[in-house]
N, C-alpha and C. Protein backbone atom coordinates (compact mmCIF):
# COMPACT_ATOMS: atom_id res chain seq x y z
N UNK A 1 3.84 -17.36 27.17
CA UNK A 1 3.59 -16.43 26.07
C UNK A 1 4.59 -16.70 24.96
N UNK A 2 4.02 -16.89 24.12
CA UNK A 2 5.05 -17.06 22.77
C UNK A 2 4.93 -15.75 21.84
N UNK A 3 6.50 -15.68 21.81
CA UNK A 3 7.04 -14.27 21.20
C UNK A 3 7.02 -14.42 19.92
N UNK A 4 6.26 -13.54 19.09
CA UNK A 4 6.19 -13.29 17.03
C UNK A 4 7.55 -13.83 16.39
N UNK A 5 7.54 -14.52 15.65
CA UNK A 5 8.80 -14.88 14.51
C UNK A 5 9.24 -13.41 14.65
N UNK A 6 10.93 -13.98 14.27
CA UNK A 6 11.64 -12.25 13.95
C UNK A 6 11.05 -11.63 12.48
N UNK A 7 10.94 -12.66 11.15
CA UNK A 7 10.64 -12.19 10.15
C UNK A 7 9.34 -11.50 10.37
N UNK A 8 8.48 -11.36 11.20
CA UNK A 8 6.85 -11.06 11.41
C UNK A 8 6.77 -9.97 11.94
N UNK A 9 7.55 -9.90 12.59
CA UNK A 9 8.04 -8.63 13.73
C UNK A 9 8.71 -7.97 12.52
N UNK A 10 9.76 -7.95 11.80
CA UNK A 10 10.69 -6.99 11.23
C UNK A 10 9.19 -6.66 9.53
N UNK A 11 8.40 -7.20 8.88
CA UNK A 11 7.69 -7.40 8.50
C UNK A 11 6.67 -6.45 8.95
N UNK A 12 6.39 -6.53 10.45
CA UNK A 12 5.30 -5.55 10.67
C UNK A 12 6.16 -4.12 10.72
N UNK A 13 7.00 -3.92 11.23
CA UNK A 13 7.65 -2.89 11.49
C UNK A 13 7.88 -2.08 9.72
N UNK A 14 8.05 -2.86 8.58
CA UNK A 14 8.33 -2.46 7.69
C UNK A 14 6.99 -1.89 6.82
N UNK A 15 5.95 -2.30 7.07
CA UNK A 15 4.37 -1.87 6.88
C UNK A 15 4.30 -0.62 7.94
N UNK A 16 4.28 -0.70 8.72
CA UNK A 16 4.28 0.08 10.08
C UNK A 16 4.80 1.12 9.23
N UNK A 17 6.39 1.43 9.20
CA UNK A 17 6.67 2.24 8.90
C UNK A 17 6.09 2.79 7.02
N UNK A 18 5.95 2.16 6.15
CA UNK A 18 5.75 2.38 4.86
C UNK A 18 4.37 3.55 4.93
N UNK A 19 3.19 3.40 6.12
CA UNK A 19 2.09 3.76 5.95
C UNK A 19 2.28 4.68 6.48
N UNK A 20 3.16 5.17 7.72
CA UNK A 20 4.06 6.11 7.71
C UNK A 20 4.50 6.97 6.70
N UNK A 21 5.46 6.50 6.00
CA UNK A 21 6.02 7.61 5.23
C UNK A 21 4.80 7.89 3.99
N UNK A 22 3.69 7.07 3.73
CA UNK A 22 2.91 7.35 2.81
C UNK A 22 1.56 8.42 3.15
N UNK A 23 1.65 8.02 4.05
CA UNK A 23 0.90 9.53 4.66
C UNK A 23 1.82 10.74 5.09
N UNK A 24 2.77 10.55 5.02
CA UNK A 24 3.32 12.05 5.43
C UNK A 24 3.18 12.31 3.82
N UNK A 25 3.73 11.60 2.68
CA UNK A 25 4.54 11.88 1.18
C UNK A 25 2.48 12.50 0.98
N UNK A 26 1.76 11.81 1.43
CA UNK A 26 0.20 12.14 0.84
C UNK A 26 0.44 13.34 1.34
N UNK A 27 -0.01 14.07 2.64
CA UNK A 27 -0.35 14.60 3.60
C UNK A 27 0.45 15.62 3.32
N UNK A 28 1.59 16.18 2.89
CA UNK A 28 2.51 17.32 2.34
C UNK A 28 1.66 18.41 1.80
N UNK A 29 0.55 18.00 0.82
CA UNK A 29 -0.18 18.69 0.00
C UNK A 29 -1.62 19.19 0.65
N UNK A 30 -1.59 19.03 2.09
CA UNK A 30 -2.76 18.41 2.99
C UNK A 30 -3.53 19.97 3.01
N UNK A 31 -5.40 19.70 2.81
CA UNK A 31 -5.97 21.33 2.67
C UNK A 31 -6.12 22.01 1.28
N UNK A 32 -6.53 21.34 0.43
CA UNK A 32 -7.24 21.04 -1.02
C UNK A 32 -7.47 19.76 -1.67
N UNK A 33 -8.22 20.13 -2.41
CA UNK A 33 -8.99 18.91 -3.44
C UNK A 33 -7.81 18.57 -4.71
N UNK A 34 -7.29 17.39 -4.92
CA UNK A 34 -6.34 17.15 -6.16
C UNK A 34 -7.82 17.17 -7.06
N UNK A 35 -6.90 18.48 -8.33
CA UNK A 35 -7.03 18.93 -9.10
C UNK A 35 -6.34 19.13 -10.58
N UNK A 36 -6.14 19.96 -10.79
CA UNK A 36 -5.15 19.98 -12.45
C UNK A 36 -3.40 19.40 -11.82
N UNK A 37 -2.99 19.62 -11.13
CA UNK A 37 -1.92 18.85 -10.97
C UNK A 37 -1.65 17.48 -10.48
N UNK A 38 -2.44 16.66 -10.93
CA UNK A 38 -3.19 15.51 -11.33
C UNK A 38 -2.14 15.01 -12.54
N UNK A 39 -1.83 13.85 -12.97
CA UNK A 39 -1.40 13.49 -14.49
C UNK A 39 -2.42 14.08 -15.55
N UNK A 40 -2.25 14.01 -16.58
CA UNK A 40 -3.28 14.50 -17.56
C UNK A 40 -4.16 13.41 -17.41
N UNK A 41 -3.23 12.50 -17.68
CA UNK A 41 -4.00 10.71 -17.95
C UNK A 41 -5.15 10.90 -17.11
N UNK A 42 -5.20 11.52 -15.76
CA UNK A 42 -6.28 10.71 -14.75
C UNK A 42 -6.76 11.64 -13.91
N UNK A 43 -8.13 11.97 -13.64
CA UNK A 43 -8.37 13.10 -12.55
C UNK A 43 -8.43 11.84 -11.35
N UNK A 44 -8.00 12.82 -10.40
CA UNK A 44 -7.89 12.15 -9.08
C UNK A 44 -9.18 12.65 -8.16
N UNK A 45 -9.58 12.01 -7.49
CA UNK A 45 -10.83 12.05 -6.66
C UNK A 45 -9.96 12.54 -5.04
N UNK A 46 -8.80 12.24 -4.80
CA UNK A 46 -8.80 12.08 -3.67
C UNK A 46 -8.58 13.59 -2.82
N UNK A 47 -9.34 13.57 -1.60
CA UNK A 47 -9.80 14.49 -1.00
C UNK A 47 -8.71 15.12 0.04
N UNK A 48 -7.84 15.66 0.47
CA UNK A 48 -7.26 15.27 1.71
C UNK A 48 -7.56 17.12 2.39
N UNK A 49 -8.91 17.50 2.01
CA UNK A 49 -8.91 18.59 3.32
C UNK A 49 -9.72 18.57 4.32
N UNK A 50 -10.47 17.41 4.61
CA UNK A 50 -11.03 16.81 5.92
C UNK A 50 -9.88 16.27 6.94
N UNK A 51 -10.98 15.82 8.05
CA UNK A 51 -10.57 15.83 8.78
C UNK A 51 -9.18 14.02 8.89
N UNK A 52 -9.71 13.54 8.07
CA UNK A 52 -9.18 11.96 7.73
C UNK A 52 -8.42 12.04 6.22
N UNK A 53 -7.66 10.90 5.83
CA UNK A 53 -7.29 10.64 4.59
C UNK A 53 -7.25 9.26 4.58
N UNK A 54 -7.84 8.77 3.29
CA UNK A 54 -7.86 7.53 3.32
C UNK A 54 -6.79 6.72 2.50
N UNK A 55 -6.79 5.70 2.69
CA UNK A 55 -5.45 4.65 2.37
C UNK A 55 -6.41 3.32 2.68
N UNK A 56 -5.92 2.55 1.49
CA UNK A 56 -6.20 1.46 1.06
C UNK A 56 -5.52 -0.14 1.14
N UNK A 57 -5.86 -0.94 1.30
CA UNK A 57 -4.98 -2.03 1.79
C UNK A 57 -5.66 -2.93 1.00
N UNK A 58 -5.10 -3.82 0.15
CA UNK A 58 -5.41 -4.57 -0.82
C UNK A 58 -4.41 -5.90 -0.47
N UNK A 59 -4.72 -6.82 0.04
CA UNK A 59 -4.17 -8.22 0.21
C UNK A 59 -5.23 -9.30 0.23
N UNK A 60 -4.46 -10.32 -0.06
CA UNK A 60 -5.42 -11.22 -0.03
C UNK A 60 -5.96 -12.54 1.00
N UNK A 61 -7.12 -12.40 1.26
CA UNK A 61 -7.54 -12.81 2.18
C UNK A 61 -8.30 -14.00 2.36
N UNK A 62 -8.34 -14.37 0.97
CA UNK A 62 -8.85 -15.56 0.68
C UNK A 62 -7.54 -16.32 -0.19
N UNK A 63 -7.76 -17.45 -0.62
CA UNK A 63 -6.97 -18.07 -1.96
C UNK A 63 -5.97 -18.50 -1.24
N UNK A 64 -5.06 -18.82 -1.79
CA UNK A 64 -4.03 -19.77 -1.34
C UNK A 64 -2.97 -18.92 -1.07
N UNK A 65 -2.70 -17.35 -1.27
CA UNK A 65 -2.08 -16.61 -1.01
C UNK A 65 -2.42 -15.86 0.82
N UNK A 66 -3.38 -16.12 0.88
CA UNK A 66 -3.55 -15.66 2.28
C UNK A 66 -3.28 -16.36 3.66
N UNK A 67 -2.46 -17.12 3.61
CA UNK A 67 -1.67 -18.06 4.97
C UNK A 67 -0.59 -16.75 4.89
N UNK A 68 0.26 -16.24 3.94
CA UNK A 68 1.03 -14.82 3.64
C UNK A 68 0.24 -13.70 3.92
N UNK A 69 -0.43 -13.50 3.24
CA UNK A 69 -1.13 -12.30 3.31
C UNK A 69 -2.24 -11.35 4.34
N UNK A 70 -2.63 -12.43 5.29
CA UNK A 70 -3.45 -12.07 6.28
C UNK A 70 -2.51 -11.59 7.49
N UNK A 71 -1.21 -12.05 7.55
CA UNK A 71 -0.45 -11.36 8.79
C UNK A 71 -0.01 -10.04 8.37
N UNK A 72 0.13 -10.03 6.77
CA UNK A 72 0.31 -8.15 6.79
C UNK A 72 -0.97 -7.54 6.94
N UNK A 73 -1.79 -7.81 6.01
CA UNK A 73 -2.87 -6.82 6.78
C UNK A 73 -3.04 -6.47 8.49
N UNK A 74 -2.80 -7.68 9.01
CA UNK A 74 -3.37 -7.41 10.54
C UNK A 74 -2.26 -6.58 11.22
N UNK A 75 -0.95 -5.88 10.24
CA UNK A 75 -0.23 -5.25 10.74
C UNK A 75 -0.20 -3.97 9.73
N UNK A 76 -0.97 -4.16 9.04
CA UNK A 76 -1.44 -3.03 8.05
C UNK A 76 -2.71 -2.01 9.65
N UNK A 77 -3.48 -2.89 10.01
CA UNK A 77 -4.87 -2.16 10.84
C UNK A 77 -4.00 -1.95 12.03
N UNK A 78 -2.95 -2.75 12.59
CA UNK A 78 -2.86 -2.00 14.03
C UNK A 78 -1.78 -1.12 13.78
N UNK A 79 -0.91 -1.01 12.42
CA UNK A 79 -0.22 0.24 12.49
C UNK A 79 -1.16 1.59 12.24
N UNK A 80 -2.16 1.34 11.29
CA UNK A 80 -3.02 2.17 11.56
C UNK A 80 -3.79 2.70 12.71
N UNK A 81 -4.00 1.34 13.11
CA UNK A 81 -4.98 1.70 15.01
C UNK A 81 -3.57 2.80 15.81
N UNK A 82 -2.79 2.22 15.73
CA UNK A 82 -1.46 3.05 16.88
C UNK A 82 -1.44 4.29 15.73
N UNK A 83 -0.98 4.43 14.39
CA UNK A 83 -1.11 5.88 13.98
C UNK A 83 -2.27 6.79 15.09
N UNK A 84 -3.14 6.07 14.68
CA UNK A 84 -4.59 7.09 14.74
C UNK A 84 -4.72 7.41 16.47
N UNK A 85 -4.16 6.10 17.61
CA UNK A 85 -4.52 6.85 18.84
C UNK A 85 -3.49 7.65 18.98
N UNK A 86 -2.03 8.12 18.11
CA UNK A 86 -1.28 9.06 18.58
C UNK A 86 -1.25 10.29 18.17
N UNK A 87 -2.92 10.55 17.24
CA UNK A 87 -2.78 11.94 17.10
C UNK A 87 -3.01 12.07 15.51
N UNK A 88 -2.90 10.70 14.83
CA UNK A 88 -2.79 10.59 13.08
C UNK A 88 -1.47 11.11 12.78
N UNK A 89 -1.73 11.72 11.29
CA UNK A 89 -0.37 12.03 10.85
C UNK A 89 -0.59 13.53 10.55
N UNK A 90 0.08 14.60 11.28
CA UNK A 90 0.04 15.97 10.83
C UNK A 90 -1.58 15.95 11.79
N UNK A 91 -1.98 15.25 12.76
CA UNK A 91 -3.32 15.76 13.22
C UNK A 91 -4.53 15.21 11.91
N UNK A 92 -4.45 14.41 11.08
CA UNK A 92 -5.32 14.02 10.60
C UNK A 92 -5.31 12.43 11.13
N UNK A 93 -6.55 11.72 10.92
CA UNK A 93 -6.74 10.38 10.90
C UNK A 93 -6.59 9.65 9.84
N UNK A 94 -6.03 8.46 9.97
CA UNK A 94 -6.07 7.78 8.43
C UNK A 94 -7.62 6.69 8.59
N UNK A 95 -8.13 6.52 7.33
CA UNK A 95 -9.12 5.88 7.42
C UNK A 95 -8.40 4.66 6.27
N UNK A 96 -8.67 3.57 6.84
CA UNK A 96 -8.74 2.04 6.23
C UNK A 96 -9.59 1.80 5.31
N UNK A 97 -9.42 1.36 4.31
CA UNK A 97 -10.23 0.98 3.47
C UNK A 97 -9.64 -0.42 2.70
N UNK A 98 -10.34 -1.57 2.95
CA UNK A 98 -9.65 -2.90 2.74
C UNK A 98 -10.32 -3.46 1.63
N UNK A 99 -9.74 -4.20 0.71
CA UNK A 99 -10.43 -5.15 -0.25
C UNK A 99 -9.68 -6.74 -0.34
N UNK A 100 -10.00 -7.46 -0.89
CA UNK A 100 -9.82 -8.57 -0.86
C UNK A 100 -9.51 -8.87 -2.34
N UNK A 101 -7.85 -8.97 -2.25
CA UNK A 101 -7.35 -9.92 -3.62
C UNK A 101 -7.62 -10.90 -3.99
N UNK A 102 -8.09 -11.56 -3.19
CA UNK A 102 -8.55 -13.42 -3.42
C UNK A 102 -7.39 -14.03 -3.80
N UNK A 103 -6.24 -13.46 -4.22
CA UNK A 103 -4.63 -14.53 -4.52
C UNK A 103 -4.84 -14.62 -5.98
N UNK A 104 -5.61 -13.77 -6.68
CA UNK A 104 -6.03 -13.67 -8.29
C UNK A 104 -5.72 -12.38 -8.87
N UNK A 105 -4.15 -12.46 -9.75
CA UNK A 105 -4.33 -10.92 -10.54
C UNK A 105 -5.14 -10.38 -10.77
N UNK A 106 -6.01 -10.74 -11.60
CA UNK A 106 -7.13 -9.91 -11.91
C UNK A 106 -8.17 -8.94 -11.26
N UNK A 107 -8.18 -10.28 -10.22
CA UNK A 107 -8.58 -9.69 -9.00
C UNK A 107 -8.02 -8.19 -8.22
N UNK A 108 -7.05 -8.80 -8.38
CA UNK A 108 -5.80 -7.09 -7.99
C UNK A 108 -6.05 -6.32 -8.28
N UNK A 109 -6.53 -6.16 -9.83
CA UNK A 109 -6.25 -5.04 -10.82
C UNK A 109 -7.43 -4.56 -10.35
N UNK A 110 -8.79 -5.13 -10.69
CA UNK A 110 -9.90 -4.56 -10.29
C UNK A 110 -10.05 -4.21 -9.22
N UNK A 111 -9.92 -4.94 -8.02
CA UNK A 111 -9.65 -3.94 -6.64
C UNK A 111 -9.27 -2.83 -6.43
N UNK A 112 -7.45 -2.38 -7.10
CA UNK A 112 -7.13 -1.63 -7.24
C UNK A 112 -8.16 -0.44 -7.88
N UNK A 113 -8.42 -0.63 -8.67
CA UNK A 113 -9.11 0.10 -9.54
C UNK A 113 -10.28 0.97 -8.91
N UNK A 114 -11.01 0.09 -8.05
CA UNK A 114 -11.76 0.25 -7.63
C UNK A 114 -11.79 1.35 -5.97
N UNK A 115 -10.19 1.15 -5.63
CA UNK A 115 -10.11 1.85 -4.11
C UNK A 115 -9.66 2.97 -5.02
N UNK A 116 -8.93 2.95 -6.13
CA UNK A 116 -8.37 4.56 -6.83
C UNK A 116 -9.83 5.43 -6.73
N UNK A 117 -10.60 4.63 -7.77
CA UNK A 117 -11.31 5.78 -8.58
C UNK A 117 -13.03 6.05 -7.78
N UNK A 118 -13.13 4.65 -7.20
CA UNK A 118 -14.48 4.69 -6.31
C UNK A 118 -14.15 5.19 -4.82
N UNK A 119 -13.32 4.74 -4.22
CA UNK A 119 -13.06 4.69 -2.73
C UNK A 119 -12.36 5.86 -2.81
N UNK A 120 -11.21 6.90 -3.50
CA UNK A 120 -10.36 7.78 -3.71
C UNK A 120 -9.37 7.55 -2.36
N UNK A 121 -8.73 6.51 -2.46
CA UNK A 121 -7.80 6.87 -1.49
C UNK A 121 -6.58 7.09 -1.82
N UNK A 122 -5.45 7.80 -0.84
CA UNK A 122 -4.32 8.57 -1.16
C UNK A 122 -3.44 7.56 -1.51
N UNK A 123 -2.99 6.25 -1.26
CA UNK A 123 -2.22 5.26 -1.47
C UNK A 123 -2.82 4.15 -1.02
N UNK A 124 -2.03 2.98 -1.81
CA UNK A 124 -2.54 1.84 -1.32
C UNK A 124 -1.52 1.12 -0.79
N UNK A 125 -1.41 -0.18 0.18
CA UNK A 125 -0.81 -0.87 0.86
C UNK A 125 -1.30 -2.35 0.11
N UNK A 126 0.09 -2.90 -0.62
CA UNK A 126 -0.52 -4.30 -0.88
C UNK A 126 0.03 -4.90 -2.16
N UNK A 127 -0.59 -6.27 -2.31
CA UNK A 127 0.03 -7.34 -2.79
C UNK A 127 1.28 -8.18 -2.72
N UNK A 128 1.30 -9.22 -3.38
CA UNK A 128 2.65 -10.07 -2.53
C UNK A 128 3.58 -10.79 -3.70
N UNK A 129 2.55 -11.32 -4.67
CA UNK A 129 2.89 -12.30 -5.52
C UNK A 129 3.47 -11.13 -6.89
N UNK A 130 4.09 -11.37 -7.85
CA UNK A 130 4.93 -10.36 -8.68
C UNK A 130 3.56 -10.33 -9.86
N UNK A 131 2.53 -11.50 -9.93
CA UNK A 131 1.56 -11.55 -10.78
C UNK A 131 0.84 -10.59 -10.20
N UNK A 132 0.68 -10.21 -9.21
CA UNK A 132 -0.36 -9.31 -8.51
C UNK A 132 0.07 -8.11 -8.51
N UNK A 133 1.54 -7.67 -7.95
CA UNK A 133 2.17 -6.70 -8.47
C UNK A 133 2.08 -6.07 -10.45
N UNK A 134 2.36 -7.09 -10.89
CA UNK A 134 2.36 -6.41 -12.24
C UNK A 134 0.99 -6.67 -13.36
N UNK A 135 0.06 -7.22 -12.46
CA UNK A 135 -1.55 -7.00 -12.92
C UNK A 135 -2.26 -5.47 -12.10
N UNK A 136 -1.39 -5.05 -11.58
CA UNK A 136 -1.82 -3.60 -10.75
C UNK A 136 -1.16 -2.98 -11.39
N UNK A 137 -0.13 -2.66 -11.64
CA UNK A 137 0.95 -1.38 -12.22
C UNK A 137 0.33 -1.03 -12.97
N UNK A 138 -0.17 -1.24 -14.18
CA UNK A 138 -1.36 -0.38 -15.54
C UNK A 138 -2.08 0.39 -14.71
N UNK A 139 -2.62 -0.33 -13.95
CA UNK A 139 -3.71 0.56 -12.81
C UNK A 139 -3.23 1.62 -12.30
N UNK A 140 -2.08 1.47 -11.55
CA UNK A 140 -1.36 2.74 -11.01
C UNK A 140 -0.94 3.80 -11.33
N UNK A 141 -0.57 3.41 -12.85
CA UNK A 141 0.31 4.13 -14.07
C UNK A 141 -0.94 4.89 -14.27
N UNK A 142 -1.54 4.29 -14.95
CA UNK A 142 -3.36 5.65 -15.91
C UNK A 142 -3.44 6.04 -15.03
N UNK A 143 -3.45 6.14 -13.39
CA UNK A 143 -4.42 6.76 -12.45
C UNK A 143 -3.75 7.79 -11.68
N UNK A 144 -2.06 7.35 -12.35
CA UNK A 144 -1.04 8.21 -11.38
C UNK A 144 -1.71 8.19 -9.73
N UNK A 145 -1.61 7.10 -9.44
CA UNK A 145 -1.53 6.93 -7.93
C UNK A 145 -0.61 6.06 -7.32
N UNK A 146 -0.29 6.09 -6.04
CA UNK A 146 0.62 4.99 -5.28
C UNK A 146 0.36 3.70 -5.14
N UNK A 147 1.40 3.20 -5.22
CA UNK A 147 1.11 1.58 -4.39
C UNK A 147 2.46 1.49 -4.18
N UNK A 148 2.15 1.01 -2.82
CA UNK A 148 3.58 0.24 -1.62
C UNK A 148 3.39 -1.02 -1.75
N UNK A 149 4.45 -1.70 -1.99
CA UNK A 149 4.67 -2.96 -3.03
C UNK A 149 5.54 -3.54 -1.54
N UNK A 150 4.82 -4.36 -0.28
CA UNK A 150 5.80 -4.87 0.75
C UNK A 150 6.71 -6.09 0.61
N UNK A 151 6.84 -6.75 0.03
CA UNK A 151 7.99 -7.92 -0.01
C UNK A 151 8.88 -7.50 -1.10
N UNK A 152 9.71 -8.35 -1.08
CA UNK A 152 10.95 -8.70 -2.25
C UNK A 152 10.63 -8.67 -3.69
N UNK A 153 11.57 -8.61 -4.60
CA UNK A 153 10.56 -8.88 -5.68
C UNK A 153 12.17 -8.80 -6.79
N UNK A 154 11.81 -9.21 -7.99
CA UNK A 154 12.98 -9.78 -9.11
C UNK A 154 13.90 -8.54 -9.80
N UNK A 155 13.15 -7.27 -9.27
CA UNK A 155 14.07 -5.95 -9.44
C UNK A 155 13.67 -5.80 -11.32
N UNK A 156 14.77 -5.04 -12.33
CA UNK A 156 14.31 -4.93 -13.35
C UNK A 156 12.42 -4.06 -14.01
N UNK A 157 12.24 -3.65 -12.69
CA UNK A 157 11.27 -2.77 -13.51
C UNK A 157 11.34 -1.77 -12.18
N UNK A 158 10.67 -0.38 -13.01
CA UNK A 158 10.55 0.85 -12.40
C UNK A 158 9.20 0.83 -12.55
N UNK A 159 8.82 2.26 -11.07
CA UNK A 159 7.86 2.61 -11.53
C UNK A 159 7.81 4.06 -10.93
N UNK A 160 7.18 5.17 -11.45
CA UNK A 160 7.14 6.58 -10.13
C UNK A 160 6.13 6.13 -9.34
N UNK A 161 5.09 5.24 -9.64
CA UNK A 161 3.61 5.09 -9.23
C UNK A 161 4.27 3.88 -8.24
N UNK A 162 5.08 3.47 -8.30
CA UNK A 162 4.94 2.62 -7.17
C UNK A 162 6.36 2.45 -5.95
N UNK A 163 6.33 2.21 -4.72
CA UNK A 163 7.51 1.93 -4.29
C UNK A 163 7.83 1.05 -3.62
N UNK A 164 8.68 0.02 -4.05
CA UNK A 164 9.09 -1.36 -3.94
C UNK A 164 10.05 -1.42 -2.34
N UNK A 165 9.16 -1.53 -1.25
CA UNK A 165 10.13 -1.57 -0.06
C UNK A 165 10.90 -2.86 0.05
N UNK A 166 10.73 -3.73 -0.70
CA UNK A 166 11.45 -5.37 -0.49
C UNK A 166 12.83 -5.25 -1.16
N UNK A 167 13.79 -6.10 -0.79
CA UNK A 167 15.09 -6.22 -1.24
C UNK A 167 14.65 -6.57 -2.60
N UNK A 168 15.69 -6.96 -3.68
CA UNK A 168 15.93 -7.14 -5.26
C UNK A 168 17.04 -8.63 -4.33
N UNK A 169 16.58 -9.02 -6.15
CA UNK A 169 17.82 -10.55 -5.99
C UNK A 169 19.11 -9.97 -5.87
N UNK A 170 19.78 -8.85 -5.99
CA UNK A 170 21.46 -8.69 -5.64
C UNK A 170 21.38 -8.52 -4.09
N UNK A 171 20.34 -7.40 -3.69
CA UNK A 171 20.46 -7.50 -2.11
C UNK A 171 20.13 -8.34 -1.45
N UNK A 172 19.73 -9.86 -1.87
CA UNK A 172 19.59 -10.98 -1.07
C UNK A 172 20.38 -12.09 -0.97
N UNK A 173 20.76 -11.82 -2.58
CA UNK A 173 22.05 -13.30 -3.24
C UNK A 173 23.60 -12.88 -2.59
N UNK A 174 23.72 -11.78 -2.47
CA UNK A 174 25.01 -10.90 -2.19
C UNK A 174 25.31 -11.12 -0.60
N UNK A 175 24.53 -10.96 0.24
CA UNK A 175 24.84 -10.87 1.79
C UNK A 175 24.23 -12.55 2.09
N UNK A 176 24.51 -13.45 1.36
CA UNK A 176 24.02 -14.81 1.49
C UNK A 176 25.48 -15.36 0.74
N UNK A 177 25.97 -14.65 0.05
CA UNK A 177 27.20 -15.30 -0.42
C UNK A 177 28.06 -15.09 0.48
């Protein structure tokens, strides 16, 4: 039996946990329809007084980005599968809802776009490349919704709409010096 790379393992664990804390940060408000406390910018569709809440996973699964991107998703669905046989989060289920970046900003953006305002889910899980990251942020921003941003990335931008779990170049260049 051959044991997972450590980076794959610490990688899943860091998705694992992100979808975690993004359903509890959803799930706080859990038992009405988002409504006027919404941004002005954007009515929100998303539902969370059933019995499920949905969350979105946007990586890419095709393109030259997906030799990367297909091992987070598949740790995107079984942190979800283990959420859901232990009860969900707060007693709800999370429901998956996946699209395919193809390894093309554009692609991103419209995906994105598309799990916000068609699919209404509470957050999304995804992208890798900083082009994909910052061909989504407009998206996130008008729609005032989440995105969990999993790898590293060049630091220098904010966002409320989004949260960057990857180190910045000081926390990588620094404990390497």
């Amino acid at each position: 039996m051959r044991l997972p790379r450590r980076s794959s393992v610490k990688r899943s664990a860091l998705v694992a946990g992100s979808i975690v804390a993004a359903s509890s940060l959803v799930l706080a408000g859990c038992g009405s329809k988002a409504t006027e406390s919404e941004s002005a910018n954007a009515e929100s569709c998303v539902d969370t007084s059933g019995d499920t809440i949905k969350v979105g996973a946007l990586n890419s699964l095709s393109g030259t980005m997906a030799i990367s991107e297909v091992t987070v998703r598949n740790a995107i669905d079984l942190a979800v599968e283990e959420i859901n046989a232990d009860g969900g989060v707060l007693g709800k289920q999370i429901e998956l809802i996946g699209e395919d970046g193809a390894s093309e900003p554009t692609v991103f953006a419209e995906k994105a776009e598309k799990l916000i305002s068609s699919d209404c889910v509470a957050a999304v899980f995804g992208g890798w490349t900083s082009s994909s990251r910052k061909a989504m942020l407009p998206v996130f921003e008008s729609n005032n919704a989440l995105l969990y941003y999993p790898v590293q990335y060049e630091g220098l931008e904010s966002s409320p709409n989004i949260f960057y779990t990857g180190a910045t170049t000081n926390q990588q260049i620094v404990p390497a010096l």
